[in-house]
PDB file of N, CA and C in Angstrom:
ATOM      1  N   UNK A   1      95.803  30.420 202.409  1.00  0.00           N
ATOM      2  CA  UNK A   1      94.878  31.537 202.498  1.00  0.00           C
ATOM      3  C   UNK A   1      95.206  32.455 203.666  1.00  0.00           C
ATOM      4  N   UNK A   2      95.723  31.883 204.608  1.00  0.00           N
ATOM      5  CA  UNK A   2      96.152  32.892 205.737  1.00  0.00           C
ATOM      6  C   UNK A   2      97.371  33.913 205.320  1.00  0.00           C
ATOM      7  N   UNK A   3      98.267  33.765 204.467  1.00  0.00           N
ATOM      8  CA  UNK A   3      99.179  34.660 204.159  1.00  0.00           C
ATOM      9  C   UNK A   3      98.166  35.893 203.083  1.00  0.00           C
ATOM     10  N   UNK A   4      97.130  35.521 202.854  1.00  0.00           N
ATOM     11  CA  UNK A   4      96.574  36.973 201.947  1.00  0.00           C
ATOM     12  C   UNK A   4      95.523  37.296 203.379  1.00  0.00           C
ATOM     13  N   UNK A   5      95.514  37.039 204.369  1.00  0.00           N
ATOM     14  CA  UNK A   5      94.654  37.823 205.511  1.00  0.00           C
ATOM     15  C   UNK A   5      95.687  38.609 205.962  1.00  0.00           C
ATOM     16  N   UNK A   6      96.912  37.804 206.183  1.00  0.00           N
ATOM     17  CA  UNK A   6      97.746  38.735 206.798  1.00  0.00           C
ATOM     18  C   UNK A   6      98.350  40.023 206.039  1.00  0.00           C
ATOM     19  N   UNK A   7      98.454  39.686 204.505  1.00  0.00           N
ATOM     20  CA  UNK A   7      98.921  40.709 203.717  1.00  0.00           C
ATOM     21  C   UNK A   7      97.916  42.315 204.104  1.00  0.00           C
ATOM     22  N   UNK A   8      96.603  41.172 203.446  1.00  0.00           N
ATOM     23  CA  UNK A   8      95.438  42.675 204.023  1.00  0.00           C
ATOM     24  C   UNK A   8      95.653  42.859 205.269  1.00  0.00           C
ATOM     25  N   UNK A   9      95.669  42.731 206.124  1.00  0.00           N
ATOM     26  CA  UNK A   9      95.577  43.369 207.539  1.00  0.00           C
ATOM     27  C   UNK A   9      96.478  44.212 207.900  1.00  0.00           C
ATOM     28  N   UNK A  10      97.570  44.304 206.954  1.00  0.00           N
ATOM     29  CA  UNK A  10      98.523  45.080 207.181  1.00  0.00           C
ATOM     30  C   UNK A  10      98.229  46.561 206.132  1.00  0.00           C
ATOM     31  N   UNK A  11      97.633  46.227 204.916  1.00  0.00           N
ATOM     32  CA  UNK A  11      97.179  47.674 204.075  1.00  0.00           C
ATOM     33  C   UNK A  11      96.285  48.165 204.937  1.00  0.00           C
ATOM     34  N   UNK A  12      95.588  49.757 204.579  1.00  0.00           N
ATOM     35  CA  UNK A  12      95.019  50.075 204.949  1.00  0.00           C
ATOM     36  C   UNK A  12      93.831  49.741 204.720  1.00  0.00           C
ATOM     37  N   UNK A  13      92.269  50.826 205.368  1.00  0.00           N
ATOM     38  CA  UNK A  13      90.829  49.950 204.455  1.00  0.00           C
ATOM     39  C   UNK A  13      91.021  50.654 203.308  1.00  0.00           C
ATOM     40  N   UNK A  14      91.288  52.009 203.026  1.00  0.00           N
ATOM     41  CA  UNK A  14      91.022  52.118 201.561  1.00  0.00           C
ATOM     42  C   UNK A  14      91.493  51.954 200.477  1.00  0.00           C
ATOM     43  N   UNK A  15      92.784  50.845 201.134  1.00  0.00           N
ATOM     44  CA  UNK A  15      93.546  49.938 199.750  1.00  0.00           C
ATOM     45  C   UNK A  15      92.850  48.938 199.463  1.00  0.00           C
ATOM     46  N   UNK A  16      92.027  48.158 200.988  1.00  0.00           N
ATOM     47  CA  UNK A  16      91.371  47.434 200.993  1.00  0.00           C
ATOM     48  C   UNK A  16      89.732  47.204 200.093  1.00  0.00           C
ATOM     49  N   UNK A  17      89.642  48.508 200.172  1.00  0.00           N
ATOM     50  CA  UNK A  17      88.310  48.860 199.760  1.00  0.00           C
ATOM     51  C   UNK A  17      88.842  49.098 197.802  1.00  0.00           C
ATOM     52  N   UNK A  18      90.033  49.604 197.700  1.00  0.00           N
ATOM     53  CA  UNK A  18      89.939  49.595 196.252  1.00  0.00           C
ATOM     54  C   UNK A  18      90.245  48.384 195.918  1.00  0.00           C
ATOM     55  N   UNK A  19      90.670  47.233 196.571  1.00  0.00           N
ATOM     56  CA  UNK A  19      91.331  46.200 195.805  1.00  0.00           C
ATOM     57  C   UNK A  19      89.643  45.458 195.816  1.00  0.00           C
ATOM     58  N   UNK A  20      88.544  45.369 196.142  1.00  0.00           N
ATOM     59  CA  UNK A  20      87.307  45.154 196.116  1.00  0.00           C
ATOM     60  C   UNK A  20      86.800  45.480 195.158  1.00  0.00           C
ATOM     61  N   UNK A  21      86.413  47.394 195.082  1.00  0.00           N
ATOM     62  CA  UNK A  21      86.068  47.572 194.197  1.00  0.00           C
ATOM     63  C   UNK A  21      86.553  47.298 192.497  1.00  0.00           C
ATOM     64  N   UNK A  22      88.149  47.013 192.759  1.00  0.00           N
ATOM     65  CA  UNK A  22      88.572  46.649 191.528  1.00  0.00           C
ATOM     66  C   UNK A  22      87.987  45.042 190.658  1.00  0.00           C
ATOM     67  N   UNK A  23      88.073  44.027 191.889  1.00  0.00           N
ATOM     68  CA  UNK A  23      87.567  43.059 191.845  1.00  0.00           C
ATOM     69  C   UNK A  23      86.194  42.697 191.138  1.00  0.00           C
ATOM     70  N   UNK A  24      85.273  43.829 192.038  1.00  0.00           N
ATOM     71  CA  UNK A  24      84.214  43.567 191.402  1.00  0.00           C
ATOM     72  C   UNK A  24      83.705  44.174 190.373  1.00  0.00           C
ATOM     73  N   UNK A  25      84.424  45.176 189.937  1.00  0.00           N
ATOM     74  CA  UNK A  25      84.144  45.729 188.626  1.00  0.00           C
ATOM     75  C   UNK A  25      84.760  44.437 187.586  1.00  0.00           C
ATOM     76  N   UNK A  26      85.757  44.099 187.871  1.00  0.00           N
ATOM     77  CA  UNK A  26      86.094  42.898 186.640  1.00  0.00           C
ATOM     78  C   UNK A  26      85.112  41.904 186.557  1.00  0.00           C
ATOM     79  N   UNK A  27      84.641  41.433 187.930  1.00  0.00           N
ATOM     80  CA  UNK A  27      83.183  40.656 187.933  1.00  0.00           C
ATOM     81  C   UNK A  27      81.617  41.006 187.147  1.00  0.00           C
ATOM     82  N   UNK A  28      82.004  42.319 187.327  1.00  0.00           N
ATOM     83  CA  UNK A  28      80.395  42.609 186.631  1.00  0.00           C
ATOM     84  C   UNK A  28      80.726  42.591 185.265  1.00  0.00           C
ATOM     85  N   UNK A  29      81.901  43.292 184.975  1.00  0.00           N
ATOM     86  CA  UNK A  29      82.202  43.945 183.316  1.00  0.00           C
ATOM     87  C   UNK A  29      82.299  42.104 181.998  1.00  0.00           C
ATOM     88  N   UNK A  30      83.042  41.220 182.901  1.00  0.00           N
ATOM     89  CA  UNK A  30      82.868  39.879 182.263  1.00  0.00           C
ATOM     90  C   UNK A  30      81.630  39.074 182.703  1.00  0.00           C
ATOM     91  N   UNK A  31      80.853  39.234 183.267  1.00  0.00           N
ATOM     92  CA  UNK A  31      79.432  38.504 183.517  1.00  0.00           C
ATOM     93  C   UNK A  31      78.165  39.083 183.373  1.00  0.00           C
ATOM     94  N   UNK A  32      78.136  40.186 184.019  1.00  0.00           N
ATOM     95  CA  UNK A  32      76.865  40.880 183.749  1.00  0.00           C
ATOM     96  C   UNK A  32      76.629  42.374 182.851  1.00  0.00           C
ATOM     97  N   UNK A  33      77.854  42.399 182.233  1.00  0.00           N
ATOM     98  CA  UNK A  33      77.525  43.941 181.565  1.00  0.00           C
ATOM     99  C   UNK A  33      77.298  43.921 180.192  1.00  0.00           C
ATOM    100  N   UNK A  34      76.428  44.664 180.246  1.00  0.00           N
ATOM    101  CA  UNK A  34      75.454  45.004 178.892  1.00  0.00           C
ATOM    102  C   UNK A  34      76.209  46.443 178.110  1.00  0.00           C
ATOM    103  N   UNK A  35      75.871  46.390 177.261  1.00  0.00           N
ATOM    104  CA  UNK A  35      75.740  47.903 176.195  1.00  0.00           C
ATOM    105  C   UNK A  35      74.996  49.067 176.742  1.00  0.00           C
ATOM    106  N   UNK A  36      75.279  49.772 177.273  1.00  0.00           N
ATOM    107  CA  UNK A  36      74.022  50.993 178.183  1.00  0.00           C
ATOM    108  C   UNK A  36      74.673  52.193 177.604  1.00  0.00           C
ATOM    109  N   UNK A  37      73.884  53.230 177.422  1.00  0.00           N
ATOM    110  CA  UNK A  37      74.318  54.653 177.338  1.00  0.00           C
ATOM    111  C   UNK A  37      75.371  55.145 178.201  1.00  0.00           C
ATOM    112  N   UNK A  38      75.743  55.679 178.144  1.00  0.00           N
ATOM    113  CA  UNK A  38      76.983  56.707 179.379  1.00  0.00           C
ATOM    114  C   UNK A  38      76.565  56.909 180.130  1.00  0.00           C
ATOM    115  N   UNK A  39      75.077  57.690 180.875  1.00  0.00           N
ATOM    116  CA  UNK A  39      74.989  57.987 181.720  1.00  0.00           C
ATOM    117  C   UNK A  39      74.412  56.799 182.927  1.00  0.00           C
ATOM    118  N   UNK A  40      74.071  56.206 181.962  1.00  0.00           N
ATOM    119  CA  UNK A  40      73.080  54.750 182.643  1.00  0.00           C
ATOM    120  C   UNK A  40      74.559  53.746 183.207  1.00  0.00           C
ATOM    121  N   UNK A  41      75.362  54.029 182.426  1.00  0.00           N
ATOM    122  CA  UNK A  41      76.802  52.959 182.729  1.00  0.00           C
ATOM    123  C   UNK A  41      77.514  53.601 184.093  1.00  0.00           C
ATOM    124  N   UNK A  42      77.320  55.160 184.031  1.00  0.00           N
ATOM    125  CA  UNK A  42      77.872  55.722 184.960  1.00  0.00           C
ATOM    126  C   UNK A  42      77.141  55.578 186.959  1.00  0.00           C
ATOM    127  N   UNK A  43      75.470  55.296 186.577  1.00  0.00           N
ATOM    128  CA  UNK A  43      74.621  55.315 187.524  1.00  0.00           C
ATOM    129  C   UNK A  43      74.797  54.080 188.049  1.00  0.00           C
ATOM    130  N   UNK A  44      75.539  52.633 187.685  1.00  0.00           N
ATOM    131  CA  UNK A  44      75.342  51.685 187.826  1.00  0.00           C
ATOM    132  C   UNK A  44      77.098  51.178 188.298  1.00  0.00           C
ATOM    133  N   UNK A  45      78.354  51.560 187.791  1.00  0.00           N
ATOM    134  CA  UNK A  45      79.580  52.247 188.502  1.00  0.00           C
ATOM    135  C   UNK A  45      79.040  52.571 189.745  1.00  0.00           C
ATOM    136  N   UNK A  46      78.419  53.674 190.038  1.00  0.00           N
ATOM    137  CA  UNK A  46      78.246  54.450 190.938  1.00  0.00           C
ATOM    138  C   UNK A  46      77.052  53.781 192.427  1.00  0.00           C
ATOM    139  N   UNK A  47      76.406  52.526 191.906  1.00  0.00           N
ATOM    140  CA  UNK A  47      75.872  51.898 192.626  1.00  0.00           C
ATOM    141  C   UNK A  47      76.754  50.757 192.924  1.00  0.00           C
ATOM    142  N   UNK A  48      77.623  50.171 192.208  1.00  0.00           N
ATOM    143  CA  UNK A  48      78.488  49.157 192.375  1.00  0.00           C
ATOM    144  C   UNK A  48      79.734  49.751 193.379  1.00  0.00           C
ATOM    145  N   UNK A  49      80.040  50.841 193.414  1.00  0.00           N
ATOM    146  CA  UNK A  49      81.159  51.489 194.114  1.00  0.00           C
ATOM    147  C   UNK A  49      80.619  51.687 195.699  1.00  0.00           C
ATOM    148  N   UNK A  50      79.120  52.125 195.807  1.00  0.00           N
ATOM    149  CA  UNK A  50      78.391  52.092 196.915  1.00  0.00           C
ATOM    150  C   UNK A  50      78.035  50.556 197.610  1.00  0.00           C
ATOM    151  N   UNK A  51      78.176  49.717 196.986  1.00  0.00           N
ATOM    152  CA  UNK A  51      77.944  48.394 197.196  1.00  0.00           C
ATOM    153  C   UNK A  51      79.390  47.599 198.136  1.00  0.00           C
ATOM    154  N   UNK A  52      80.135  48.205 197.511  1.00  0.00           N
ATOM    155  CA  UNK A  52      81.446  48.123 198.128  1.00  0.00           C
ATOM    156  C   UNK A  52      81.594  48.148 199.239  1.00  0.00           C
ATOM    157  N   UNK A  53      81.331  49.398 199.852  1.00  0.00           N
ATOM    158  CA  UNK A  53      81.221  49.989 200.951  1.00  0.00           C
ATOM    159  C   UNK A  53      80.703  48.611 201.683  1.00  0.00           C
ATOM    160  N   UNK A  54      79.701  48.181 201.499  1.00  0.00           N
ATOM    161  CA  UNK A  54      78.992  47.204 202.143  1.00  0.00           C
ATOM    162  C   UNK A  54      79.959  45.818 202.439  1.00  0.00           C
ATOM    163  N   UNK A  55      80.531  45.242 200.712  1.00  0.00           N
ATOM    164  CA  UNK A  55      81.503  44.305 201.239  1.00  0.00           C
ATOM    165  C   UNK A  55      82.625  44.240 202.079  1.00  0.00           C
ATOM    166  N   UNK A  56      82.947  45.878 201.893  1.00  0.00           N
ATOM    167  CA  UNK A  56      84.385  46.692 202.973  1.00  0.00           C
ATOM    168  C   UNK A  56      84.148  46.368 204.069  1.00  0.00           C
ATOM    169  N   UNK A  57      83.115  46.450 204.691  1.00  0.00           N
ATOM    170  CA  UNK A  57      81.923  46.626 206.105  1.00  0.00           C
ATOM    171  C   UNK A  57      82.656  45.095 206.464  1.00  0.00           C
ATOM    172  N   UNK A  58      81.808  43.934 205.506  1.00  0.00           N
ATOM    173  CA  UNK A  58      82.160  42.411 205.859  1.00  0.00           C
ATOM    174  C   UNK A  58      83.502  42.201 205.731  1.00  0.00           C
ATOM    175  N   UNK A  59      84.615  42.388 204.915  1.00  0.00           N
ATOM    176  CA  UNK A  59      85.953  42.541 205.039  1.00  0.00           C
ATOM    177  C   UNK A  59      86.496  42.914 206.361  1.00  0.00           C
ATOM    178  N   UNK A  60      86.299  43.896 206.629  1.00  0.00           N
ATOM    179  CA  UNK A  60      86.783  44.207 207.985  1.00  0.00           C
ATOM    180  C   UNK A  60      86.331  43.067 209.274  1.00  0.00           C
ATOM    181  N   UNK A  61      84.806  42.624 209.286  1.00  0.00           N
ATOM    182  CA  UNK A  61      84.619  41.936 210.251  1.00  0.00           C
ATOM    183  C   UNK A  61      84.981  40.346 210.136  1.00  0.00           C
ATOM    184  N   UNK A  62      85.853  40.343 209.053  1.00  0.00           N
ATOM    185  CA  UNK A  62      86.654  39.665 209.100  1.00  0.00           C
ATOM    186  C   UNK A  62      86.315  38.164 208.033  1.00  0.00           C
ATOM    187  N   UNK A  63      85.241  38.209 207.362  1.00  0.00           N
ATOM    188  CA  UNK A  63      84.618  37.620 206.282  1.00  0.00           C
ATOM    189  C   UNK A  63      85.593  37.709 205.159  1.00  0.00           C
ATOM    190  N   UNK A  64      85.942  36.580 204.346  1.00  0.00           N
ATOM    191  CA  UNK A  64      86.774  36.607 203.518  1.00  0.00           C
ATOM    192  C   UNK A  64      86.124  36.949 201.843  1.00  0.00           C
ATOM    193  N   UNK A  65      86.110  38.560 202.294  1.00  0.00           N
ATOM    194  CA  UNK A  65      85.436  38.823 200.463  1.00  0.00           C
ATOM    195  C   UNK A  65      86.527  39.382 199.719  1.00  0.00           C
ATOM    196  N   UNK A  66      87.561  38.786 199.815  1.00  0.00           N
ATOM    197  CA  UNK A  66      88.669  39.404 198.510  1.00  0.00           C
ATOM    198  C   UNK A  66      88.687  37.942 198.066  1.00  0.00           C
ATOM    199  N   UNK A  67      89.190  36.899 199.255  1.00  0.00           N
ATOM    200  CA  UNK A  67      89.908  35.789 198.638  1.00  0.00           C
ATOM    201  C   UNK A  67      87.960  35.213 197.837  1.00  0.00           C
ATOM    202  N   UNK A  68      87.571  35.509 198.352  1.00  0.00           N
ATOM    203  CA  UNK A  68      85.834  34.750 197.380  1.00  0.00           C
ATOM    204  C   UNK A  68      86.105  35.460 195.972  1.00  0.00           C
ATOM    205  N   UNK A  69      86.248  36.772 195.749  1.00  0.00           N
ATOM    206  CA  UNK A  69      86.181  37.673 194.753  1.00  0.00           C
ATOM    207  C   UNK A  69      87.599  37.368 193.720  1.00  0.00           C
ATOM    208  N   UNK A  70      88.425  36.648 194.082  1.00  0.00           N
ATOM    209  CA  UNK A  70      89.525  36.053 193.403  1.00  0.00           C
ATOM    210  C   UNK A  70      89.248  34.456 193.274  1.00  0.00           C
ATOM    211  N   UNK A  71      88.641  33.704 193.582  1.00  0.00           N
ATOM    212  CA  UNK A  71      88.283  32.747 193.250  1.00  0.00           C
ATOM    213  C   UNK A  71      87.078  32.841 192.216  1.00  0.00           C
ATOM    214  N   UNK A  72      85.994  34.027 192.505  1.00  0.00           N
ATOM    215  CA  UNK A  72      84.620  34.354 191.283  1.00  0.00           C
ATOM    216  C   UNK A  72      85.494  34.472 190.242  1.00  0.00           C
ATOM    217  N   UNK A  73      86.630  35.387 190.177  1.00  0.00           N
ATOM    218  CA  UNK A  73      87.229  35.575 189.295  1.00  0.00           C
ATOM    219  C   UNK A  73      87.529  34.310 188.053  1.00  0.00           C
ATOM    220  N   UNK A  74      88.535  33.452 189.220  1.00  0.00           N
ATOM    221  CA  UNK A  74      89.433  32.421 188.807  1.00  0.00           C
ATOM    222  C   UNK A  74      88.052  31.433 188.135  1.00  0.00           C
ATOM    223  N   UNK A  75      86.854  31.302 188.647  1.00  0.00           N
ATOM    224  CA  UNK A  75      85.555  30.339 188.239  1.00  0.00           C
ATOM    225  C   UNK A  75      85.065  31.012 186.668  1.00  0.00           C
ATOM    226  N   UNK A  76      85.286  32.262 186.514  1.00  0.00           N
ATOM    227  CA  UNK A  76      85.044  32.865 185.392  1.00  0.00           C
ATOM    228  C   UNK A  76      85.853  32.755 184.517  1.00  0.00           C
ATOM    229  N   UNK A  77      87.264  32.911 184.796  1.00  0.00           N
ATOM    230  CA  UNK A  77      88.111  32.527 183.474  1.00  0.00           C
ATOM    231  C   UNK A  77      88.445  31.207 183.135  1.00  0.00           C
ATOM    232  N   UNK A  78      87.977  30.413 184.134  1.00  0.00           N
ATOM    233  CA  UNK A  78      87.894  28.459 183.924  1.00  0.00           C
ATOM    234  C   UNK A  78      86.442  28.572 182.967  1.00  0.00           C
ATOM    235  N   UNK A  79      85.386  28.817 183.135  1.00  0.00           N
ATOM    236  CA  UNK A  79      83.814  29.036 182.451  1.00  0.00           C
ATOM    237  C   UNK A  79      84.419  29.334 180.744  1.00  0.00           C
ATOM    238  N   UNK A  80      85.060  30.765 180.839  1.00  0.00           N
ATOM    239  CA  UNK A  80      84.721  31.139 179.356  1.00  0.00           C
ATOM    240  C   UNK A  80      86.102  30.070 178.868  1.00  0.00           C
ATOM    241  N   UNK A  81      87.046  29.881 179.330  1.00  0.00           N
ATOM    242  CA  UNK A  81      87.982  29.165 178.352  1.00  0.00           C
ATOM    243  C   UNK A  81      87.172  27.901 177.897  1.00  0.00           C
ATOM    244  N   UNK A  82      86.574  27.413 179.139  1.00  0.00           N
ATOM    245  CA  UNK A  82      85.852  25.694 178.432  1.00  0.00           C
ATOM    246  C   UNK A  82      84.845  26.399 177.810  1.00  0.00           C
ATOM    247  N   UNK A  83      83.909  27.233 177.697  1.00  0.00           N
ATOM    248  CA  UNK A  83      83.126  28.013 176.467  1.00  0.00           C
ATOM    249  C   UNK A  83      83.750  27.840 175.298  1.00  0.00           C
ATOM    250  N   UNK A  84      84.877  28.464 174.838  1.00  0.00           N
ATOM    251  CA  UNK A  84      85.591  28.760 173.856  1.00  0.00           C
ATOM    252  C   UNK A  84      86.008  27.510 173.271  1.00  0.00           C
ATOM    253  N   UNK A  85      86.538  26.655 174.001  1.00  0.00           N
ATOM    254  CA  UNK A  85      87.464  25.192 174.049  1.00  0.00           C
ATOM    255  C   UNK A  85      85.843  24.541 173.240  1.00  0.00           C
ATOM    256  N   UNK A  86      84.855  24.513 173.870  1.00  0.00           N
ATOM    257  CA  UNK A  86      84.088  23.341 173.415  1.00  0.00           C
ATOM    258  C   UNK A  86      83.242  23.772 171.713  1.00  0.00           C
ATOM    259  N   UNK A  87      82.970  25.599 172.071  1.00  0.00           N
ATOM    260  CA  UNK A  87      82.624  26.113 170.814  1.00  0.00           C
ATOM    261  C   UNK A  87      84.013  25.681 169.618  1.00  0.00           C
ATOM    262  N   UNK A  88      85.279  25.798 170.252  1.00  0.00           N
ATOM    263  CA  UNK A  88      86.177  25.503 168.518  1.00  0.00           C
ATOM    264  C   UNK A  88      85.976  23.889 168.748  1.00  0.00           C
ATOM    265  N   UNK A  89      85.721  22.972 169.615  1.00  0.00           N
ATOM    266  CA  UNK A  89      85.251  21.901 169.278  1.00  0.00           C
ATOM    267  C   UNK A  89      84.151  21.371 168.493  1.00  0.00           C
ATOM    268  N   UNK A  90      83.777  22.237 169.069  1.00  0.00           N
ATOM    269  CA  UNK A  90      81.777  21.953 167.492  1.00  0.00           C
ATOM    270  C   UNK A  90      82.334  22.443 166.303  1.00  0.00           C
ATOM    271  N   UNK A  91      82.786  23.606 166.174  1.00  0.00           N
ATOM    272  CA  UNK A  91      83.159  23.862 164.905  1.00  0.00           C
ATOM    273  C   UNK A  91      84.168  23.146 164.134  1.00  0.00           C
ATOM    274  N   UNK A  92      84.989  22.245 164.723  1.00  0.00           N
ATOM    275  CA  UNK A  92      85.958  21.584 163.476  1.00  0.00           C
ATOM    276  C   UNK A  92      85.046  20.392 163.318  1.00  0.00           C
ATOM    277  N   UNK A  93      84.221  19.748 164.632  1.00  0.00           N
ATOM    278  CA  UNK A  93      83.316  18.690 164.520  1.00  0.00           C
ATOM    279  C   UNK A  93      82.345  19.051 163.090  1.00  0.00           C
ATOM    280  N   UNK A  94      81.818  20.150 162.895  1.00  0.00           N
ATOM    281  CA  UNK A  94      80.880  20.090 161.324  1.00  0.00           C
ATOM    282  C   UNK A  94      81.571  20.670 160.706  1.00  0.00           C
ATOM    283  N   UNK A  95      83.102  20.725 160.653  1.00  0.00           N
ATOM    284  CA  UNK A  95      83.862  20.579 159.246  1.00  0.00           C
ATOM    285  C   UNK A  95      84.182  19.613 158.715  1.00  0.00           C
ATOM    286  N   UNK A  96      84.492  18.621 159.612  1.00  0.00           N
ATOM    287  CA  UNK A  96      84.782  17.024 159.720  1.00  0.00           C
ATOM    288  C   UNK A  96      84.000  16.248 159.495  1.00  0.00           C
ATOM    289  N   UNK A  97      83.074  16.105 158.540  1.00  0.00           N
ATOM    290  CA  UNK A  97      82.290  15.263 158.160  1.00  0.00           C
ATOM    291  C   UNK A  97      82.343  13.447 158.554  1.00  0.00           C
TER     292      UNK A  97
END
């Protein structure tokens, strides 16, 4: 984990700050996002991008919110594969009489 502090410390913050916001847009868009109109999708972007700012804030003081935000990640794509894995398991289970 110390070679991705040192990587960041060497970008700037607002590489820093996009590699966040990128992060957590993949976080919301696979966990919490719904069907919303355009403008309602856009107001809520636009609060998540402001939110940033905030984790940027703890990033800098030296709190590790990229490597957390790559592990939420990594906990999410372990979640839906065993989702998937156990749903095609039920399903050959009541084909299989």
């Amino acid at each position: 984990m110390e070679w991705i502090s040192q990587w960041l410390d060497q970008m700037p913050n607002w590489v820093d700050y996009l590699v966040i916001l990128v992060l957590t847009g993949i976080v919301y868009e696979t966990t919490f996002a719904r069907s919303l109109p355009l403008l309602k999708n856009i107001v809520v972007y636009i609060f998540l991008a402001l939110g940033c700012y905030l984790l940027l804030i703890f990033h800098i003081l030296r709190f590790p919110i990229i490597p957390a935000l790559f592990i939420t990640i990594l906990l999410i794509i372990v979640t839906k594969w065993r989702l998937a894995y156990s749903k095609r398991g039920k399903t050959t289970e009541n084909v299989d009489p």
